[in-house]
Protein backbone atom coordinates (compact mmCIF):
# COMPACT_ATOMS: atom_id res chain seq x y z
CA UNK A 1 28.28 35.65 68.18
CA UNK A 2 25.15 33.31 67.16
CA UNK A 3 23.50 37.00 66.05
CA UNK A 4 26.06 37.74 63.72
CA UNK A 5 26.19 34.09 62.44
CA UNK A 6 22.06 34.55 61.91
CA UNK A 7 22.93 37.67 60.36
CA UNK A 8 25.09 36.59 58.28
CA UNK A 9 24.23 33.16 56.83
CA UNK A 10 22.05 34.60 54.12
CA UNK A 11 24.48 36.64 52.52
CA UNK A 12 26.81 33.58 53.10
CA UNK A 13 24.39 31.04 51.27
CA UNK A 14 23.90 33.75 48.64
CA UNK A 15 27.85 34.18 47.77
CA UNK A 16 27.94 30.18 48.08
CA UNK A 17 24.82 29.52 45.52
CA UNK A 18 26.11 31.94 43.11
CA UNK A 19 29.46 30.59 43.20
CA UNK A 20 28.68 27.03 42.75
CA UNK A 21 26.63 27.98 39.85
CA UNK A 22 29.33 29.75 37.99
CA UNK A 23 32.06 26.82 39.75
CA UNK A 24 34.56 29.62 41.16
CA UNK A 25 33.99 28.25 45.00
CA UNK A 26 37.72 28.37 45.42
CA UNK A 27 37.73 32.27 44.15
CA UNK A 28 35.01 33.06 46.10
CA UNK A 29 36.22 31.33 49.34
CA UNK A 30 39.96 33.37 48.35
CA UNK A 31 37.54 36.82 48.42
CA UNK A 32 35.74 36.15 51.29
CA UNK A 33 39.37 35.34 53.47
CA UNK A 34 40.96 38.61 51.77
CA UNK A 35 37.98 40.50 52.67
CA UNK A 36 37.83 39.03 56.05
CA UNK A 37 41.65 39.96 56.96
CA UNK A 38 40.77 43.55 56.09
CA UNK A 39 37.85 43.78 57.61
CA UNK A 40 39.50 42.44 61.18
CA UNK A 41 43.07 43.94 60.52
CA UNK A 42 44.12 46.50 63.18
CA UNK A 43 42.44 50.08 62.87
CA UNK A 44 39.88 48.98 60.08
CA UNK A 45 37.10 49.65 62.85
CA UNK A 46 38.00 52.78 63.31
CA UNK A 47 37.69 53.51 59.08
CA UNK A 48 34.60 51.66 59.06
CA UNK A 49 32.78 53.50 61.71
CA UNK A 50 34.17 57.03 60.55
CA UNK A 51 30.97 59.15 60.71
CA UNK A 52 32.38 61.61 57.68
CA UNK A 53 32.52 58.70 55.18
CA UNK A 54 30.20 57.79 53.05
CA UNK A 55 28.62 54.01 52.88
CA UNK A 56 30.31 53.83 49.19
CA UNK A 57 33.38 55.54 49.95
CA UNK A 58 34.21 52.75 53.23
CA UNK A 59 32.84 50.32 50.26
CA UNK A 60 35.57 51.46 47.69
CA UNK A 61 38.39 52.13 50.29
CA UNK A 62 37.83 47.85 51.77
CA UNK A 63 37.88 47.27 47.81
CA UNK A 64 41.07 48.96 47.43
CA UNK A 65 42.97 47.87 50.47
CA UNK A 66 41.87 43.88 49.30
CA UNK A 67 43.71 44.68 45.86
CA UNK A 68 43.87 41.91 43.31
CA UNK A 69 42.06 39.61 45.89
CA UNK A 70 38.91 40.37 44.66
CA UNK A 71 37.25 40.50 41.24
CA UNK A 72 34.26 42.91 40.78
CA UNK A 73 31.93 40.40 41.81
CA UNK A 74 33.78 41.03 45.58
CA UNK A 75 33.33 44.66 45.27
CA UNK A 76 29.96 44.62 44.47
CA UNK A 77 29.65 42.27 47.56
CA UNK A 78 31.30 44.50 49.47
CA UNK A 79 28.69 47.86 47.93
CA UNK A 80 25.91 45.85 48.61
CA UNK A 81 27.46 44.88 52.79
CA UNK A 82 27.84 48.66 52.81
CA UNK A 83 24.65 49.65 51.92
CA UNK A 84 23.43 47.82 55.13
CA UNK A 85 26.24 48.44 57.43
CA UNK A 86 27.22 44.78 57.31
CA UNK A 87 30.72 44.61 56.94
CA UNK A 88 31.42 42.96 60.58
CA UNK A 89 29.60 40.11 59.10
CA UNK A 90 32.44 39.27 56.51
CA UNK A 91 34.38 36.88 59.03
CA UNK A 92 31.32 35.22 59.97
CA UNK A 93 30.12 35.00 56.12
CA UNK A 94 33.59 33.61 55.28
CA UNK A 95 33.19 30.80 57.89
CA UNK A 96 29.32 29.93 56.78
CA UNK A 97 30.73 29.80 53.31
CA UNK A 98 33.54 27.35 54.30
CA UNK A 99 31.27 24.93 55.94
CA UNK A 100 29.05 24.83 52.90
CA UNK A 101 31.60 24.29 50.81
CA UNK A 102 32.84 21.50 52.70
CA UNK A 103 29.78 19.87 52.78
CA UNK A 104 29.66 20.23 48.76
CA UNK A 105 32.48 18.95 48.04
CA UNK A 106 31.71 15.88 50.17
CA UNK A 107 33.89 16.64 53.37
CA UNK A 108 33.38 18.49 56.90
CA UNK A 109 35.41 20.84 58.91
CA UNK A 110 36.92 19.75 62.15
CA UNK A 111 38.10 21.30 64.60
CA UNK A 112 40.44 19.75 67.40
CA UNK A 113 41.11 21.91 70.53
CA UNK A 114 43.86 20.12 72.91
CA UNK A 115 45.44 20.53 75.93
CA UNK A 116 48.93 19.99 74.58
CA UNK A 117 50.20 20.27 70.30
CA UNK A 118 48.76 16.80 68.38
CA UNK A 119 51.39 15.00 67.08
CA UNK A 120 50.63 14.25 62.69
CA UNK A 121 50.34 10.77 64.08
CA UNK A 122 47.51 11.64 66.55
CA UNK A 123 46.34 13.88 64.08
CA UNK A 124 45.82 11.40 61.41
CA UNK A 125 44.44 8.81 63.39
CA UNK A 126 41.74 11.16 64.16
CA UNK A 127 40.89 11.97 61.18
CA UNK A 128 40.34 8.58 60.55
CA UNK A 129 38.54 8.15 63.02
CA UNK A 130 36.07 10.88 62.52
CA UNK A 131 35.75 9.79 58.95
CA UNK A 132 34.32 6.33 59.99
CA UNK A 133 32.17 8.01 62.09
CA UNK A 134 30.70 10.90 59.91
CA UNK A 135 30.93 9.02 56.82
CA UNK A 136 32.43 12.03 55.10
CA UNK A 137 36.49 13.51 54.56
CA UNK A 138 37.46 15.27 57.44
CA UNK A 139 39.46 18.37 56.70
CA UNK A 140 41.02 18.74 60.78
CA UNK A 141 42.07 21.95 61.94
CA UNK A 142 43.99 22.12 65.47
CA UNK A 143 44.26 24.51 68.22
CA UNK A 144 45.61 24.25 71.58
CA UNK A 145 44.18 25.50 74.76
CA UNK A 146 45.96 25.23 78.08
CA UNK A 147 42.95 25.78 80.03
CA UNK A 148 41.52 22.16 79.19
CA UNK A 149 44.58 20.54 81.50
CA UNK A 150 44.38 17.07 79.19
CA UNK A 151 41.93 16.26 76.49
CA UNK A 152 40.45 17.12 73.63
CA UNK A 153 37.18 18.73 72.67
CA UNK A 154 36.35 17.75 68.60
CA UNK A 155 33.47 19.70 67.34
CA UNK A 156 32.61 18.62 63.84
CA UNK A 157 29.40 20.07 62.14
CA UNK A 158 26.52 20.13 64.83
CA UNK A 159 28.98 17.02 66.67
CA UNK A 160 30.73 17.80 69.48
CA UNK A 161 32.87 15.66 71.57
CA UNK A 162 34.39 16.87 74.95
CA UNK A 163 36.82 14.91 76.26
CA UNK A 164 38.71 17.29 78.28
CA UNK A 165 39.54 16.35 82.10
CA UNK A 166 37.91 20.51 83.27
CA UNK A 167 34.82 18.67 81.59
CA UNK A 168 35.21 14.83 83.34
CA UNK A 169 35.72 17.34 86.70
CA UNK A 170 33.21 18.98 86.33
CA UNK A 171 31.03 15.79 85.83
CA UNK A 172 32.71 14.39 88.79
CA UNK A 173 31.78 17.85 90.76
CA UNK A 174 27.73 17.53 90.05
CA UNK A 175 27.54 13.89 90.58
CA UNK A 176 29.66 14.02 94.50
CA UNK A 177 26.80 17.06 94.76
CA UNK A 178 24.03 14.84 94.55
C-alpha cells in the first residue's frame, strides 16, 4: 500500500495545487471520489487490464462510465493516468487529496476504529477532545472492528493512538516475557 501512496502523492498534490488555484477543491475532491468508485467497482480490473484496448480507449471508456461527474479537466486527468498505466492510483490519489484539503481548510481527518458502534455522544466528545489536542477541526470518521475486543485505535494525521485491549495484551504478553 505505502508504494501506491508514494506513487501516487504527486499526481495527488498536482490535482490539489491546481485546484486550490482555480478554488474548485470541492469539484475536484467530487472527481476524484467518482473516479475512484469506477476505478474499484466490480469488473473494472478486468477492462482496465484488457490487452486489446488501447491506453486512450480504457481512458475514454473510465470517462464515460464517470458521466457528468467529471468536467474535462477529470478526463484529461484520467488521459494523462492512462498514458502511464496509473489508474489503480485513483483511490489512493483521492485519499492524498482529502488530507490536503483538510489541512487547507484548517481541519484534519480522523479516523476512529472501535470494538463496538460509538454512540454521537462518544463521538462528539472525541472530537473534542482531539481538537484540544491537535489544535485543528476534527472531521471523525468511524469504523468498527470486532477483532480489537474493547478499545479504540484513533489515528489522526501522522498521530496514532491505540487503545485497544489486543494492544494492552499484547503489552502485558512482552513485559510477563521479560
Amino acid at each position: 500500500m505505502s508504494e501506491l501512496t508514494t506513487a501516487a502523492r504527486p499526481y495527488a498534490k498536482a490535482v490539489f495545487e491546481m485546484a486550490q488555484e482555480v478554488g474548485k477543491l470541492s469539484e475536484w475532491s467530487a472527481q476524484l471520489a467518482a473516479m475512484s468508485a469506477v476505478v474499484t467497482a466490480e469488473g473494472s480490473s478486468a477492462l482496465l487490464s484488457h490487452p486489446r484496448m488501447t491506453k486512450e480507449q480504457k481512458a475514454d471508456i473510465l470517462a464515460e462510465i464517470a458521466g457528468d461527474a467529471i468536467d474535462d479537466s477529470g478526463r484529461n486527468l484520467l488521459k494523462v493516468l492512462a498514458e502511464n498505466d496509473r489508474f489503480a492510483l485513483l483511490p489512493e490519489m483521492s485519499a492524498i487529496f482529502e488530507q490536503l484539503k483538510a489541512e487547507a481548510e484548517g481541519a484534519v481527518e480522523a479516523e476512529v476504529v472501535s470494538a463496538q458502534e460509538l454512540t454521537d455522544d462518544q463521538q462528539q466528545t472525541l472530537a473534542v477532545a482531539l481538537q484540544k489536542r491537535l489544535g485543528r477541526e476534527v472531521k471523525l470518521t468511524t469504523r468498527v472492528d470486532s477483532a480489537l475486543m474493547g478499545g479504540a485505535i484513533i489515528r489522526a494525521g501522522d498521530l496514532v493512538i491505540d487503545g485497544s485491549i489486543q494492544s494492552r495484551l499484547k503489552e502485558m504478553k512482552a513485559a510477563l516475557a521479560r
